[in-house]
Protein backbone atom coordinates (compact mmCIF):
# COMPACT_ATOMS: atom_id res chain seq x y z
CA UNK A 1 -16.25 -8.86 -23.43
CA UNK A 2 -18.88 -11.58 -24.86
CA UNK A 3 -18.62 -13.42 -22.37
CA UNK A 4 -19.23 -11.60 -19.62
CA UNK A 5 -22.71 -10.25 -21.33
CA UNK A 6 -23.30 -13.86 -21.71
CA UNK A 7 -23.31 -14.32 -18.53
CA UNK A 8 -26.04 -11.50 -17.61
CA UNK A 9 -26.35 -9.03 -20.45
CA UNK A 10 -23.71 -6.41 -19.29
CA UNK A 11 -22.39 -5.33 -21.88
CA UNK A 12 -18.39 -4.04 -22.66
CA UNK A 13 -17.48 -5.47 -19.77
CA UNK A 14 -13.24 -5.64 -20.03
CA UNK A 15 -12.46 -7.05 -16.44
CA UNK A 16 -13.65 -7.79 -12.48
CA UNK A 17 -11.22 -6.16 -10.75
CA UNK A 18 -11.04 -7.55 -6.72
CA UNK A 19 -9.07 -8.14 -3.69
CA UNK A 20 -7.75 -10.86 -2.03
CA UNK A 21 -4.75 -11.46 1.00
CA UNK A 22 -1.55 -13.09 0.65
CA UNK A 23 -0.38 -15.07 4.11
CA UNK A 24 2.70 -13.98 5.36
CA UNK A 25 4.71 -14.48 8.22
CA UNK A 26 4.85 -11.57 10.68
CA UNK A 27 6.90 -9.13 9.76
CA UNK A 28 9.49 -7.51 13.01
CA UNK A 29 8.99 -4.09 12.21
CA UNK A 30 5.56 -2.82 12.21
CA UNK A 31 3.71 -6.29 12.49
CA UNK A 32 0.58 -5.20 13.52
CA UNK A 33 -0.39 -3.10 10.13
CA UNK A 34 0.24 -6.48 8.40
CA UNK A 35 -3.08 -8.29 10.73
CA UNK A 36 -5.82 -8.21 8.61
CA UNK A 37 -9.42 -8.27 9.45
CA UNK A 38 -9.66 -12.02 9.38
CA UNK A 39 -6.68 -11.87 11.65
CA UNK A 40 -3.75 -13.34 10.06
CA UNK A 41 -0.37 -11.19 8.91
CA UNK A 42 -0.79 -10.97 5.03
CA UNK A 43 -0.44 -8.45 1.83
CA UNK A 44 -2.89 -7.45 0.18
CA UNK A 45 -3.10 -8.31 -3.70
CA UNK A 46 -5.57 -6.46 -6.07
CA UNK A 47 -5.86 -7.93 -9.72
CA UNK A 48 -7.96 -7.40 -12.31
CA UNK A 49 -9.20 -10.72 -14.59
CA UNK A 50 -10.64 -11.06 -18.02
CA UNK A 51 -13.15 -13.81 -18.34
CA UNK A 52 -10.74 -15.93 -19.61
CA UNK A 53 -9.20 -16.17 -15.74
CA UNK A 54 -6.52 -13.94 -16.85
CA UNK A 55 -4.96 -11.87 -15.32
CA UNK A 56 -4.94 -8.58 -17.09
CA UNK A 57 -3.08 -5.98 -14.11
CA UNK A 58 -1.84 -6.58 -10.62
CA UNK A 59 -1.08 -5.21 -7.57
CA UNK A 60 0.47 -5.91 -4.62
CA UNK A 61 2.20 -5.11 -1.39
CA UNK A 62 -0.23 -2.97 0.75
CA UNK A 63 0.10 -3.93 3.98
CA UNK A 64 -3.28 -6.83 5.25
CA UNK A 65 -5.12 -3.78 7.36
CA UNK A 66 -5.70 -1.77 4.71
CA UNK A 67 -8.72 -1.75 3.05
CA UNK A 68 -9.72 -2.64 -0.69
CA UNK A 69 -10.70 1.08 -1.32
CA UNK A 70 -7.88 2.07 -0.23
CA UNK A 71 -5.76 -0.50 -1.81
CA UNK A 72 -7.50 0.22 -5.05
CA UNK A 73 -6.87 4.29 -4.31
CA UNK A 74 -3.40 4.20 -3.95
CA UNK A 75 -3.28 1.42 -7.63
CA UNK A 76 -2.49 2.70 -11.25
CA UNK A 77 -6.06 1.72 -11.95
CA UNK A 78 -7.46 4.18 -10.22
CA UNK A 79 -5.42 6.88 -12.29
CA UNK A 80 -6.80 4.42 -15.72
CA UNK A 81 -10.33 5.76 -14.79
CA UNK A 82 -9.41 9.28 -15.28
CA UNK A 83 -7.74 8.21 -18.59
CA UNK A 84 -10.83 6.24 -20.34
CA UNK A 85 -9.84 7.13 -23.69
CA UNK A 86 -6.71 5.10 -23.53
CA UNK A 87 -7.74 2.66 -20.94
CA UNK A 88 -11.41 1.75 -20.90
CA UNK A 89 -12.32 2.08 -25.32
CA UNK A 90 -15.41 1.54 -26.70
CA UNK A 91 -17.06 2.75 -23.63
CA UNK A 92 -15.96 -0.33 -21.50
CA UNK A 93 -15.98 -0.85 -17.91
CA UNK A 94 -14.77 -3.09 -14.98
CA UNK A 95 -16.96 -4.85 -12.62
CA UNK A 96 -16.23 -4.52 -8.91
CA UNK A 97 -17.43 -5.67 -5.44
CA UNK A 98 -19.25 -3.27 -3.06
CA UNK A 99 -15.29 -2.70 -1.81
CA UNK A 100 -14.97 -0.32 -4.78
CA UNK A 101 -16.83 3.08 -5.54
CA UNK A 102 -18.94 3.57 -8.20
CA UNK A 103 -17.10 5.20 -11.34
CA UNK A 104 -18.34 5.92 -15.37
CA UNK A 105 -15.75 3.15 -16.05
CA UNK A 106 -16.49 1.02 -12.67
CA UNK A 107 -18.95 -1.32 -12.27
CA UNK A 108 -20.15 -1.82 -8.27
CA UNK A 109 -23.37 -3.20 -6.69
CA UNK A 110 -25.85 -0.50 -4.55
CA UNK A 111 -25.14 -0.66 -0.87
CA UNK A 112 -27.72 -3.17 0.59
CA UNK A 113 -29.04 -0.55 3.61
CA UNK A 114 -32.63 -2.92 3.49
CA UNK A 115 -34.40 -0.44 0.91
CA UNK A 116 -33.35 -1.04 -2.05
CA UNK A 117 -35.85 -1.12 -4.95
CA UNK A 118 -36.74 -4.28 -7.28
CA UNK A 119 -34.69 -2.67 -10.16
CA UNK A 120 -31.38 -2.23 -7.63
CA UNK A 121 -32.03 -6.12 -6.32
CA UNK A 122 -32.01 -7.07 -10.10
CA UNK A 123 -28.80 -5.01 -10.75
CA UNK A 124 -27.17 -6.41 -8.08
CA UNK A 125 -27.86 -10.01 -8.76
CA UNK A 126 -27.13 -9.12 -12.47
CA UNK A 127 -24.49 -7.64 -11.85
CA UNK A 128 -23.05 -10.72 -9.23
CA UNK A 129 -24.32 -13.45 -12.04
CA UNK A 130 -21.80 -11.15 -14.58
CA UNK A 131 -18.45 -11.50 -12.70
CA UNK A 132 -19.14 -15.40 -12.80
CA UNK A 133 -17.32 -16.28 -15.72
CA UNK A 134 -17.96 -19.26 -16.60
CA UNK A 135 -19.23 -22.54 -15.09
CA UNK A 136 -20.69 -20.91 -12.57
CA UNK A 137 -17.34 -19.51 -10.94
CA UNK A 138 -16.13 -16.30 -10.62
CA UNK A 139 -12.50 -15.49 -12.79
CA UNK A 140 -11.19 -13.48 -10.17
CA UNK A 141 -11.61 -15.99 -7.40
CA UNK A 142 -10.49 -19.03 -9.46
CA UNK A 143 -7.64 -16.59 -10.62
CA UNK A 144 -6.90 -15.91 -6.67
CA UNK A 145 -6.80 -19.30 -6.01
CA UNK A 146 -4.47 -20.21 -8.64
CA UNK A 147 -1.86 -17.67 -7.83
CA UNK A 148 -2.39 -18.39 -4.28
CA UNK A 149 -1.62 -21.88 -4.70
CA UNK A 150 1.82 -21.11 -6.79
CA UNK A 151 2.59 -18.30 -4.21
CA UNK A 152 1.91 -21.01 -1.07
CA UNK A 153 4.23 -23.70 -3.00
CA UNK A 154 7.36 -20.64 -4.00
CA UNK A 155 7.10 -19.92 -0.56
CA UNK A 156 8.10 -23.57 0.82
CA UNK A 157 10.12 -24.18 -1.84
CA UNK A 158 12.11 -20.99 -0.38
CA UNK A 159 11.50 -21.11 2.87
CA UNK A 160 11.90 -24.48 4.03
């Protein structure tokens, strides 16, 4: 939790919790629920990161057209939020992309509609500078890249 109020002053901050797409090849039954919205077939993977880049839940398996929300909805963390005395102690929280909805125990960014006042800008960027871990890069994407890359090599390996 230090570090991540290191990073911007947020404090009891457990986790970032984000989204990212596994490649896949297209699947022959229901192919076009796998297209996501960058276009390729894929899964969707959800994982939550400490700062230390690891990873502290995951999950997987939603087809690549469906949305983080929804991805995030139909996750056990979403049932940990209505269970903060076991899940989230000492009044601690997860930060989130503007994917997520705001929660007590969830952490997201006000929706950018043009009008948002000096103390939401700062909240936002605060909030953005906090789920960079260290060095200047964010856990949950160096995490995603990591598993990405060992996903990407298991697949040759057996799929050749």
């Amino acid at each position: 939790m230090e570090r991540f109020q290191r990073s911007c002053g947020f404090p009891n901050i457990i986790g970032a919790i984000d989204g990212t797409h596994i490649k896949i090849r297209a699947p022959t039954e229901d192919s076009n629920s796998y297209v996501n919205r960058k276009g390729f077939h894929s899964i969707n993977l959800q994982l939550i990161c400490d700062s230390r880049d690891l990873f502290t839940h995951c999950y997987a398996g939603q087809a690549g057209s469906v949305h983080d929300a929804r991805v995030f909805r139909n996750s056990s963390v979403a049932g940990f939020l209505e269970s903060p005395e076991q899940y989230f102690p000492n009044d601690s929280h997860l930060i989130g992309d503007a994917a997520y909805a705001i929660h007590l125990h969830l952490m997201v960014p006000f929706r950018n509609n043009g009008h948002l006042t000096p103390r939401q800008t700062n909240y936002n960027y605060c909030l953005s500078s906090t789920r960079m871990a260290r060095e200047g890069n964010r856990a949950t994407e160096n995490s995603f890249q990591s598993i990405i890359r060992l996903l990407a090599v298991n697949r040759y390996l057996k799929n050749p």
